[in-house]
PDB file of N, CA and C in Angstrom:
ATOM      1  N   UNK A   1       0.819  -1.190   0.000  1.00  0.00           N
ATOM      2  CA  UNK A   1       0.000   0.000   0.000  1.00  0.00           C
ATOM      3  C   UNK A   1       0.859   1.248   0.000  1.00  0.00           C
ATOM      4  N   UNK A   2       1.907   1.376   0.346  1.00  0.00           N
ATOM      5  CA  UNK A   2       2.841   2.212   0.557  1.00  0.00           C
ATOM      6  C   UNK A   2       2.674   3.550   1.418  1.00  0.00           C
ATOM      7  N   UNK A   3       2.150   3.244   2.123  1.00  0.00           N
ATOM      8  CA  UNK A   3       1.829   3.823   3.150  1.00  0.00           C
ATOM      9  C   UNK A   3       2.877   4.869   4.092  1.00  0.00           C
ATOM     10  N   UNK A   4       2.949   6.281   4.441  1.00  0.00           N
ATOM     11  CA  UNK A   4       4.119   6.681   4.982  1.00  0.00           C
ATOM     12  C   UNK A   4       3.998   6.260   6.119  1.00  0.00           C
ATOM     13  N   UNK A   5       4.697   6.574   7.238  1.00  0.00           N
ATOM     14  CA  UNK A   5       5.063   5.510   8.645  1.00  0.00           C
ATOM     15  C   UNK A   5       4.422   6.976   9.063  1.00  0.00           C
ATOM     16  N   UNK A   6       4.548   7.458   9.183  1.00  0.00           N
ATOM     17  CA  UNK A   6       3.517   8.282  10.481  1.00  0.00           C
ATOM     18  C   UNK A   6       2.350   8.346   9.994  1.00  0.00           C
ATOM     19  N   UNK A   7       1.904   8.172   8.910  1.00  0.00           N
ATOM     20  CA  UNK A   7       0.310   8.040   8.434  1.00  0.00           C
ATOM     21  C   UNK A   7       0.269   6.789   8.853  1.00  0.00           C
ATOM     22  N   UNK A   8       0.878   6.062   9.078  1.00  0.00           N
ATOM     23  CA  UNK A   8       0.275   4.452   8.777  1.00  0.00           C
ATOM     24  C   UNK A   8       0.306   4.312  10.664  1.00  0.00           C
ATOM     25  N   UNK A   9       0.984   5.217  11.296  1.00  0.00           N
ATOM     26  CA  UNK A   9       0.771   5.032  12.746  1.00  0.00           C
ATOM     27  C   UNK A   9      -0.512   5.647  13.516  1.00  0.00           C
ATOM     28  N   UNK A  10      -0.761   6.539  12.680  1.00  0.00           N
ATOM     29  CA  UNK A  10      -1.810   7.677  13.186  1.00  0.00           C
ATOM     30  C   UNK A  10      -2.977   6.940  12.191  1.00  0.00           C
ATOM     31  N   UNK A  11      -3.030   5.956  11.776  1.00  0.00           N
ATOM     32  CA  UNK A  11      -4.473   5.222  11.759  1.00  0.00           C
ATOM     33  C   UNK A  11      -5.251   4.739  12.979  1.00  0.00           C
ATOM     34  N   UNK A  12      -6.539   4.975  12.499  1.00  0.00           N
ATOM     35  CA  UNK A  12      -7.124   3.754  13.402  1.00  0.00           C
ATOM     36  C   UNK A  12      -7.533   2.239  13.202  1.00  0.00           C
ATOM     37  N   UNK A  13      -7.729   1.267  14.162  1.00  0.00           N
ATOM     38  CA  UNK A  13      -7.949   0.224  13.244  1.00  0.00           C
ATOM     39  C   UNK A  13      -8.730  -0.160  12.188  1.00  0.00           C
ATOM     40  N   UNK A  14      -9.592   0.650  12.709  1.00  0.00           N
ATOM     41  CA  UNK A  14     -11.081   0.706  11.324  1.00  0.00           C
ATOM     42  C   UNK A  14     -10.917   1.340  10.051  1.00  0.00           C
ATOM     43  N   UNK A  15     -10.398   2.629  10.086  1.00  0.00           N
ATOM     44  CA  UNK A  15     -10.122   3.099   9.002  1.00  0.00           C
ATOM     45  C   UNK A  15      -8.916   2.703   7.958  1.00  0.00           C
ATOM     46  N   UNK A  16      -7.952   1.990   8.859  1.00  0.00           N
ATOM     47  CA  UNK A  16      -6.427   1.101   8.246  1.00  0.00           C
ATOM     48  C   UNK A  16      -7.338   0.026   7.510  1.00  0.00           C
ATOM     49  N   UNK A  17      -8.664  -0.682   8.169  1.00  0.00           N
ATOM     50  CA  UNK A  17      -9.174  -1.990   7.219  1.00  0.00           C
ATOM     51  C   UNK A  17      -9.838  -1.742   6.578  1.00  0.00           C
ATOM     52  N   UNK A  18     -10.577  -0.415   6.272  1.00  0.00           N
ATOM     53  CA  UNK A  18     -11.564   0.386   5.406  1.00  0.00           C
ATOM     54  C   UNK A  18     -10.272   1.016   4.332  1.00  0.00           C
ATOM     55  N   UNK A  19      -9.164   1.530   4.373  1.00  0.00           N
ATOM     56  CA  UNK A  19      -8.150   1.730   3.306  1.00  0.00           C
ATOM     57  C   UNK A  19      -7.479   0.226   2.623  1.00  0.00           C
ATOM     58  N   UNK A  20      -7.527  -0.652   3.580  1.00  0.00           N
ATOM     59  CA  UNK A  20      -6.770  -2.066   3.048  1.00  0.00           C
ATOM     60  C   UNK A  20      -8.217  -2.621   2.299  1.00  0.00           C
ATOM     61  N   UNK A  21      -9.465  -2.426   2.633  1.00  0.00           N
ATOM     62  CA  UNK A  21      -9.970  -2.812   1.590  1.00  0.00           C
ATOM     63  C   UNK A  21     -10.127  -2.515   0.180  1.00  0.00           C
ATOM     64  N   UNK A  22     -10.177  -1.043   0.369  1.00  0.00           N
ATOM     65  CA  UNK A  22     -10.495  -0.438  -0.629  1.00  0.00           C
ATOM     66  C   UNK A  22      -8.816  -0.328  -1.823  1.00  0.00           C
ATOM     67  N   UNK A  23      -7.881  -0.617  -1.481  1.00  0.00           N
ATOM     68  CA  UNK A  23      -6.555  -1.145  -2.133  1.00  0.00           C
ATOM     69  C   UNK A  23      -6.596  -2.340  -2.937  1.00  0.00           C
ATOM     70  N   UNK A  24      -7.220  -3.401  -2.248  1.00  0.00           N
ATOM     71  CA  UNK A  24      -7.941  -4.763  -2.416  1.00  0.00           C
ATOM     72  C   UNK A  24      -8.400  -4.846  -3.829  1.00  0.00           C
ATOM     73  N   UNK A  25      -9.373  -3.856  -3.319  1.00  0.00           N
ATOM     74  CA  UNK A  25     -10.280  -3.665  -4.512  1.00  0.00           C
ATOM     75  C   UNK A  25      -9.853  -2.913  -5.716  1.00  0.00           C
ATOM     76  N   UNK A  26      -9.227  -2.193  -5.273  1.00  0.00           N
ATOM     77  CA  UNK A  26      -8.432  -1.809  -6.684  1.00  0.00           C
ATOM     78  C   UNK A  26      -7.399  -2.535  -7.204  1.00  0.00           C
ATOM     79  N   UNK A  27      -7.034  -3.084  -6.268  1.00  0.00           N
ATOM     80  CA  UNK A  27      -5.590  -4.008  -7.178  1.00  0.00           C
ATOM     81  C   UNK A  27      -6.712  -5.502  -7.705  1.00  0.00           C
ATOM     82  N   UNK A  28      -7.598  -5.599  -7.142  1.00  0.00           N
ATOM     83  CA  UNK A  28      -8.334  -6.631  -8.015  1.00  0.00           C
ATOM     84  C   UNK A  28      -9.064  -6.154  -9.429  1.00  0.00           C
ATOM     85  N   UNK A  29      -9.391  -4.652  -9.401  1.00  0.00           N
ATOM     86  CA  UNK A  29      -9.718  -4.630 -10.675  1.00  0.00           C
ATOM     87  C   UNK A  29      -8.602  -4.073 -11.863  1.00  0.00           C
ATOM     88  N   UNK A  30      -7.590  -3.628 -11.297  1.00  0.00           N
ATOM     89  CA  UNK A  30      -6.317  -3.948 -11.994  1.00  0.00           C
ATOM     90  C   UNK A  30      -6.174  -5.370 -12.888  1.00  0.00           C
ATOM     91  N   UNK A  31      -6.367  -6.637 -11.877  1.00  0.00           N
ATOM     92  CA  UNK A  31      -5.845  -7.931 -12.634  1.00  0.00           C
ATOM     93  C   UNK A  31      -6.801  -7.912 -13.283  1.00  0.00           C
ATOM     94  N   UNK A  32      -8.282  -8.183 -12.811  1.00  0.00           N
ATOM     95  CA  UNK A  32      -9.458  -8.594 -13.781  1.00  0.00           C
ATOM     96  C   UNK A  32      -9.047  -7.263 -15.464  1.00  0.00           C
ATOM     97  N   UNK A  33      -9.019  -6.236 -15.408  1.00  0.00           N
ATOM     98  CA  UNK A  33      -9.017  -5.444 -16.573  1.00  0.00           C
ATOM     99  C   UNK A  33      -7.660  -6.178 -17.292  1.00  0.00           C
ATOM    100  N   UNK A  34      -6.741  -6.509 -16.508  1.00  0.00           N
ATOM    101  CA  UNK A  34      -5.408  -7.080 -17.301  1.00  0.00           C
ATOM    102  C   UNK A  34      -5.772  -8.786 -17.925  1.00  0.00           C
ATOM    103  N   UNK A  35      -6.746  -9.471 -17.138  1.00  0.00           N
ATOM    104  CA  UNK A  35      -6.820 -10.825 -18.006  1.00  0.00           C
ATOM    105  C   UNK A  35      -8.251 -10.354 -18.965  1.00  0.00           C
ATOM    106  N   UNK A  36      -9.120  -9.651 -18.782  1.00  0.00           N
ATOM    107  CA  UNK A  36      -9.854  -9.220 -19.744  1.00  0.00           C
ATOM    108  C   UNK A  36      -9.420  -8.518 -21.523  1.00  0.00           C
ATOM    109  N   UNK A  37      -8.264  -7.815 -21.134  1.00  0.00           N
ATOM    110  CA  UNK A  37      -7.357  -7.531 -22.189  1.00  0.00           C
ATOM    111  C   UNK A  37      -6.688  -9.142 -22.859  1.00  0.00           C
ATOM    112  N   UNK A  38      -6.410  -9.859 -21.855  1.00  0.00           N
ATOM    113  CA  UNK A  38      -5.538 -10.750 -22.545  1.00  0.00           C
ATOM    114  C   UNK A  38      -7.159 -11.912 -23.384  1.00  0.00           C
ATOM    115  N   UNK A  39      -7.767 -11.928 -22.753  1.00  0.00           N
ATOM    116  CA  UNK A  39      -8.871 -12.338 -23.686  1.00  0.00           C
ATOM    117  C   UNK A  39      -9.018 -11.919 -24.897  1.00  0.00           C
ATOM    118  N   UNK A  40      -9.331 -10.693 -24.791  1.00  0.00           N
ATOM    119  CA  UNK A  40      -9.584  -9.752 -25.886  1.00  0.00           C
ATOM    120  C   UNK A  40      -8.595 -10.221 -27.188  1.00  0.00           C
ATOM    121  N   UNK A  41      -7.222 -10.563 -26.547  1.00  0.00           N
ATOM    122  CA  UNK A  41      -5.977 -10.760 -27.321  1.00  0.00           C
ATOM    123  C   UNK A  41      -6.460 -11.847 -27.861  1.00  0.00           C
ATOM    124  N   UNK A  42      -6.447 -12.802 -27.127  1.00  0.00           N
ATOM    125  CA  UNK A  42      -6.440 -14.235 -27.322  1.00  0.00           C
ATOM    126  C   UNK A  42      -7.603 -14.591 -28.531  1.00  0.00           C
ATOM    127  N   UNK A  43      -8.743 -14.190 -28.002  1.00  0.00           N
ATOM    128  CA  UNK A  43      -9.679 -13.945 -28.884  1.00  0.00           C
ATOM    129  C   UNK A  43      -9.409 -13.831 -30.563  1.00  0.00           C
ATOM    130  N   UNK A  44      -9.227 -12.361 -30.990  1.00  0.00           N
ATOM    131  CA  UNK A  44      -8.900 -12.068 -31.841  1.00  0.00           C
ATOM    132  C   UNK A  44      -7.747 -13.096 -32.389  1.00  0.00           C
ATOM    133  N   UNK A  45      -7.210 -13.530 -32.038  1.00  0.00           N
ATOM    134  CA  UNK A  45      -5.722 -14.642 -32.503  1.00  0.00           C
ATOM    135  C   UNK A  45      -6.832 -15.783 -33.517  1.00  0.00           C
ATOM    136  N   UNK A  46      -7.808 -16.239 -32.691  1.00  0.00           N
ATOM    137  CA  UNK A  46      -8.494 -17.462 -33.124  1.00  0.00           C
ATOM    138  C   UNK A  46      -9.838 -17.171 -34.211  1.00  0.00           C
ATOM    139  N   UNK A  47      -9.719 -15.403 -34.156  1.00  0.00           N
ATOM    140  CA  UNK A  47     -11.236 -15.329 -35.087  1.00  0.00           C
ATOM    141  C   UNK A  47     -11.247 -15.432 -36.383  1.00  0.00           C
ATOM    142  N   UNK A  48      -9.813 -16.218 -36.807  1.00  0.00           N
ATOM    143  CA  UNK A  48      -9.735 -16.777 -38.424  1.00  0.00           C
ATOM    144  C   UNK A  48     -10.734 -17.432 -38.538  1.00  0.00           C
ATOM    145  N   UNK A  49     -10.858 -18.463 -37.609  1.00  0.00           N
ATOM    146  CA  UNK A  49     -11.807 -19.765 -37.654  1.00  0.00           C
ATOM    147  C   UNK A  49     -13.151 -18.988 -38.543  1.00  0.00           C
ATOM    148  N   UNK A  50     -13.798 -20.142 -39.140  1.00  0.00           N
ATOM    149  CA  UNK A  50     -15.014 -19.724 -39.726  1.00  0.00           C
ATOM    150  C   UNK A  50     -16.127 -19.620 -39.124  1.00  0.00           C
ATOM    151  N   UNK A  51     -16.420 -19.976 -37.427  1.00  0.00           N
ATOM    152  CA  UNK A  51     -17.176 -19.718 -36.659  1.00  0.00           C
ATOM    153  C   UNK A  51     -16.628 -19.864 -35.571  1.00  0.00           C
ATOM    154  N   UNK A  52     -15.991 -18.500 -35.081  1.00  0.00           N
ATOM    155  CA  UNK A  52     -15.771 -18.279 -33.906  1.00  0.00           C
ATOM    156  C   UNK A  52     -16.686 -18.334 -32.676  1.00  0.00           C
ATOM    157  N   UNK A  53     -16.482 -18.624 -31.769  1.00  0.00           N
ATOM    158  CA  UNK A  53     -16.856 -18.603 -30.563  1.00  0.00           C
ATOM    159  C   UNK A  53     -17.107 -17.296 -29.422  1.00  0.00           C
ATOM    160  N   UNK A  54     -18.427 -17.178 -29.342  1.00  0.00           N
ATOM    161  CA  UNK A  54     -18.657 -16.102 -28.788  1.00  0.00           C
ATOM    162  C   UNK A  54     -17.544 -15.733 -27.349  1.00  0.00           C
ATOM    163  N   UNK A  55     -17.192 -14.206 -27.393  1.00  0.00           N
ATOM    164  CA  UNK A  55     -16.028 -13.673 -26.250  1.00  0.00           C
ATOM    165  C   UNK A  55     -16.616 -14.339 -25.043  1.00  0.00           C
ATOM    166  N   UNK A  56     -17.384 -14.396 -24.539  1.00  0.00           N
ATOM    167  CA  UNK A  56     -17.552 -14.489 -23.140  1.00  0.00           C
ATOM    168  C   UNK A  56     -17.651 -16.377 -22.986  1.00  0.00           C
ATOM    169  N   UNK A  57     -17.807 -16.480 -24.103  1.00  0.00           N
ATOM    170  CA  UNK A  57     -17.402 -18.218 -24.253  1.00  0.00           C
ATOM    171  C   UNK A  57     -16.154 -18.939 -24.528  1.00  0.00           C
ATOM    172  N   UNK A  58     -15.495 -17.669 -24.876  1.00  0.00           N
ATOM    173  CA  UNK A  58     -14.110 -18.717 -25.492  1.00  0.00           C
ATOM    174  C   UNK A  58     -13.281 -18.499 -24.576  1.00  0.00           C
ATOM    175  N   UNK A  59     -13.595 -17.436 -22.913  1.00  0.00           N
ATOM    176  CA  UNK A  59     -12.501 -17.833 -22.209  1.00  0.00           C
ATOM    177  C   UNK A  59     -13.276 -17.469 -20.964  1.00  0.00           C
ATOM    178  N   UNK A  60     -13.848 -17.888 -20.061  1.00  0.00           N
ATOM    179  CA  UNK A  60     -14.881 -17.299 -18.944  1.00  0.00           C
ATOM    180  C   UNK A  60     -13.847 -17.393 -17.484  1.00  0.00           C
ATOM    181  N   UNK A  61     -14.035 -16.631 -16.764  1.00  0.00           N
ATOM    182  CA  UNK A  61     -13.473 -16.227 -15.524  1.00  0.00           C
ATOM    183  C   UNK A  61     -14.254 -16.581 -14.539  1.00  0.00           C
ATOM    184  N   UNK A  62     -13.352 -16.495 -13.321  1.00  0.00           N
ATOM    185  CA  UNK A  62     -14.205 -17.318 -11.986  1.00  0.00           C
ATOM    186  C   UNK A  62     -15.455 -16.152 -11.584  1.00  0.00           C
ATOM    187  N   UNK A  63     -14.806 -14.932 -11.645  1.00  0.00           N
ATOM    188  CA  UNK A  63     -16.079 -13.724 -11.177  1.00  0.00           C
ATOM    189  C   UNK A  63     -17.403 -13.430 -12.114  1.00  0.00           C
ATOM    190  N   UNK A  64     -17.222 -14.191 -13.374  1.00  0.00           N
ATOM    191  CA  UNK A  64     -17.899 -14.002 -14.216  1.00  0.00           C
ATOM    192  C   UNK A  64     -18.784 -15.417 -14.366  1.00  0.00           C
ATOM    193  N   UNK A  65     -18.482 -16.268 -13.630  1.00  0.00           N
ATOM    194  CA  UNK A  65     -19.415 -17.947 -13.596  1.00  0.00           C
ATOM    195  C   UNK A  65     -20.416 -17.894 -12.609  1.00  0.00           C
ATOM    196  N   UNK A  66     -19.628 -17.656 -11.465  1.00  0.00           N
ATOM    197  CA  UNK A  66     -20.735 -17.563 -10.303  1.00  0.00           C
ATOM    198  C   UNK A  66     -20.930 -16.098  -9.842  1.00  0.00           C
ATOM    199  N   UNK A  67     -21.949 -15.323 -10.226  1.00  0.00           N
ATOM    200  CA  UNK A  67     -22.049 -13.816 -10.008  1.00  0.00           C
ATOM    201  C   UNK A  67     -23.076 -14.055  -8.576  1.00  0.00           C
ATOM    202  N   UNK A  68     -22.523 -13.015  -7.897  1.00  0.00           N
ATOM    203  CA  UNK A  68     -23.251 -12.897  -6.386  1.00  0.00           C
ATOM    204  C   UNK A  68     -24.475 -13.011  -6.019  1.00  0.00           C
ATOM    205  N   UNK A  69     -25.272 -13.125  -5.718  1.00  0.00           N
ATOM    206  CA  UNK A  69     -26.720 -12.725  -5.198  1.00  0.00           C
ATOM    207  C   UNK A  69     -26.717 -11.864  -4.915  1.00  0.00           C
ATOM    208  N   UNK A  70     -27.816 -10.714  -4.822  1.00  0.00           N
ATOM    209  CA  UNK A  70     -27.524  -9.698  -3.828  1.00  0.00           C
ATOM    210  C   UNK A  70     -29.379 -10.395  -3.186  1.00  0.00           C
ATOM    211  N   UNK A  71     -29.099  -9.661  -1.844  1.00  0.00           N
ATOM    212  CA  UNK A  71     -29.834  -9.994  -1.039  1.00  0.00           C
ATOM    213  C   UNK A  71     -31.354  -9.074  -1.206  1.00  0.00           C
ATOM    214  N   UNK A  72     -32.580  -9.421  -0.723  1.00  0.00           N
ATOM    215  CA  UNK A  72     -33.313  -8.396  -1.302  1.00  0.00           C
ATOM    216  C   UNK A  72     -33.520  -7.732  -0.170  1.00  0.00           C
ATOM    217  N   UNK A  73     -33.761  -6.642  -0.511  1.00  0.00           N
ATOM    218  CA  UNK A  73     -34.297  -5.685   0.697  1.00  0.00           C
ATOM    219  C   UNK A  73     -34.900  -5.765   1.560  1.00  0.00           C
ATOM    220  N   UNK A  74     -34.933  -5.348   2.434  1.00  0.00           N
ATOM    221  CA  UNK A  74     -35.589  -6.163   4.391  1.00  0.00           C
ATOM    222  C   UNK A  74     -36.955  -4.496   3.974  1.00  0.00           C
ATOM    223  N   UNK A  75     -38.154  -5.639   4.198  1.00  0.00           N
ATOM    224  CA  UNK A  75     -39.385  -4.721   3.962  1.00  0.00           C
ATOM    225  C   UNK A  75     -39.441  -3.921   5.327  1.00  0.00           C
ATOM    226  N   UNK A  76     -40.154  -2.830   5.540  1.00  0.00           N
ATOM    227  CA  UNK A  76     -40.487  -2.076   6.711  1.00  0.00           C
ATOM    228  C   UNK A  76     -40.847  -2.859   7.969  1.00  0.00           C
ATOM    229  N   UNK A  77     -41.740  -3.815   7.687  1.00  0.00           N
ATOM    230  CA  UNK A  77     -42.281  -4.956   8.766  1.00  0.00           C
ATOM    231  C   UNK A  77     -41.048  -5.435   9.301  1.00  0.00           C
ATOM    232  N   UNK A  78     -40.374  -6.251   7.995  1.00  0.00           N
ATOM    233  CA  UNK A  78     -39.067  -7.059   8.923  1.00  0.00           C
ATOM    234  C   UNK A  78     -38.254  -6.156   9.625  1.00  0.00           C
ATOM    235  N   UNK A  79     -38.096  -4.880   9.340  1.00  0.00           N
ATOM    236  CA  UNK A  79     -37.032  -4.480   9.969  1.00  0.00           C
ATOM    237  C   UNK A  79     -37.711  -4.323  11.365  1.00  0.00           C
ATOM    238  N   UNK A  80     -38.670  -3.429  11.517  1.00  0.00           N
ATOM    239  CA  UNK A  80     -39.643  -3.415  12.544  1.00  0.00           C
ATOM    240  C   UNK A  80     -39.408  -4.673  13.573  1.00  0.00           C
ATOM    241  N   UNK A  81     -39.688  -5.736  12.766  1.00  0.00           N
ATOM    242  CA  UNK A  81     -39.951  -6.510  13.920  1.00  0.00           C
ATOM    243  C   UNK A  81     -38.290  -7.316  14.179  1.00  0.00           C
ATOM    244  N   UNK A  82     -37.498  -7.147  13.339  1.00  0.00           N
ATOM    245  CA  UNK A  82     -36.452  -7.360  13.680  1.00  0.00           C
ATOM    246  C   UNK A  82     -35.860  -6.411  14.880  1.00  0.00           C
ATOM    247  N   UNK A  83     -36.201  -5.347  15.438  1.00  0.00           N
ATOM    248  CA  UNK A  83     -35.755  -3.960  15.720  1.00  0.00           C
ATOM    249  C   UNK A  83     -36.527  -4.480  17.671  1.00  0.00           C
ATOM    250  N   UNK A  84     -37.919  -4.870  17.434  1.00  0.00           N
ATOM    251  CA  UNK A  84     -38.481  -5.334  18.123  1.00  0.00           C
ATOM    252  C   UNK A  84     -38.089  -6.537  19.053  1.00  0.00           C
ATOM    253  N   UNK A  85     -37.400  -7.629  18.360  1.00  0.00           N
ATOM    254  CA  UNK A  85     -37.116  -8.873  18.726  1.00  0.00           C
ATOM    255  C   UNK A  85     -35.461  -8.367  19.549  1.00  0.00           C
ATOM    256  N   UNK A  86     -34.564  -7.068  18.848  1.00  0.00           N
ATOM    257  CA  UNK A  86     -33.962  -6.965  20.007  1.00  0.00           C
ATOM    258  C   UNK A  86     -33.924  -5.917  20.928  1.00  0.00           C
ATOM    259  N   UNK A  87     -35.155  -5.148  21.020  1.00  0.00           N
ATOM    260  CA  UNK A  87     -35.580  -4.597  22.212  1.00  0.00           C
ATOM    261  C   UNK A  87     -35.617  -5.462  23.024  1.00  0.00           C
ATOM    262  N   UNK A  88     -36.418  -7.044  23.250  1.00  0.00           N
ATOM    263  CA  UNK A  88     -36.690  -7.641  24.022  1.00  0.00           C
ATOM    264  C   UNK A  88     -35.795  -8.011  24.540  1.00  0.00           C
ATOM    265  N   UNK A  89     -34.723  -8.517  23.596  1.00  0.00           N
ATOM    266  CA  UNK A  89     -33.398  -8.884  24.708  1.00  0.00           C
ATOM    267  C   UNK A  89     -32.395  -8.272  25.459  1.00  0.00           C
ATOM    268  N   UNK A  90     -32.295  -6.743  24.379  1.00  0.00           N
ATOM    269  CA  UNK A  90     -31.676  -5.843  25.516  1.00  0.00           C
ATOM    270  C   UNK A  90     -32.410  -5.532  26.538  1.00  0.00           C
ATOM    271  N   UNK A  91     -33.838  -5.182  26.864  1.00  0.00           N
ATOM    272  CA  UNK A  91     -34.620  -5.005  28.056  1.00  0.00           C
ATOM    273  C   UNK A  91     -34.637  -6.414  29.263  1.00  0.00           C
ATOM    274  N   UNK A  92     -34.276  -7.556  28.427  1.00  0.00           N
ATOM    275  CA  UNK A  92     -34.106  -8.698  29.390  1.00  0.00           C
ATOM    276  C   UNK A  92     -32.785  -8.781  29.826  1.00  0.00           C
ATOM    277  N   UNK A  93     -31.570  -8.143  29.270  1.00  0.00           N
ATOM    278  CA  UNK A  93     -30.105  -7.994  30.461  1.00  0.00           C
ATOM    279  C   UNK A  93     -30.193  -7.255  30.816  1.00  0.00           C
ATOM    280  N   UNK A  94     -30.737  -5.898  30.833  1.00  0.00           N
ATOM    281  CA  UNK A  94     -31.208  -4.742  31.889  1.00  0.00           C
ATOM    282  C   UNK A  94     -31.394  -5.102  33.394  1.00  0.00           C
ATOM    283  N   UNK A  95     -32.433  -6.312  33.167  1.00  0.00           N
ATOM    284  CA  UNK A  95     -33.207  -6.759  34.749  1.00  0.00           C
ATOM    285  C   UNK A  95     -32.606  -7.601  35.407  1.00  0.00           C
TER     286      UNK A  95
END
């Protein structure tokens, strides 16, 4: 990360793992844009053929097979009663 030594002392821990992520993440889309190029390369090498093979078929990546879920949104109710369920237990170590 290259970090200077008195910046990197005068972090806190949260914000040092909120900068180490966000490094993460950029040096990951560094590689992904660098093997996406080399596709691109590779690709073109083979599109003599008389029926080439569609790009996203002729060389597929791990981030690109299994794409994430995203989760769906927690409706007003759930949160509510999620919000509810731990009132009850913080009011029960209170007593």
């Amino acid at each position: 990360m290259q970090l200077e030594l008195n910046y990197y002392y005068s972090l806190t821990p949260r914000v040092f793992v909120n900068t180490l992520i966000g490094y993460r993440k950029k040096e990951d889309e560094k590689l992904k844009t660098s093997w996406e190029q080399t596709r691109i390369n590779a690709y073109h090498s083979v599109m003599w053929n008389k029926k080439p093979p569609e790009l996203l078929e002729f060389m597929k990546f791990t981030w690109e097979q299994n794409p994430q879920p995203k989760l769906p949104k927690p409706t007003k109710k759930a949160v509510y009663n999620t919000f509810k369920k731990w009132d009850k237990i913080k009011f029960k170590k209170q007593e």
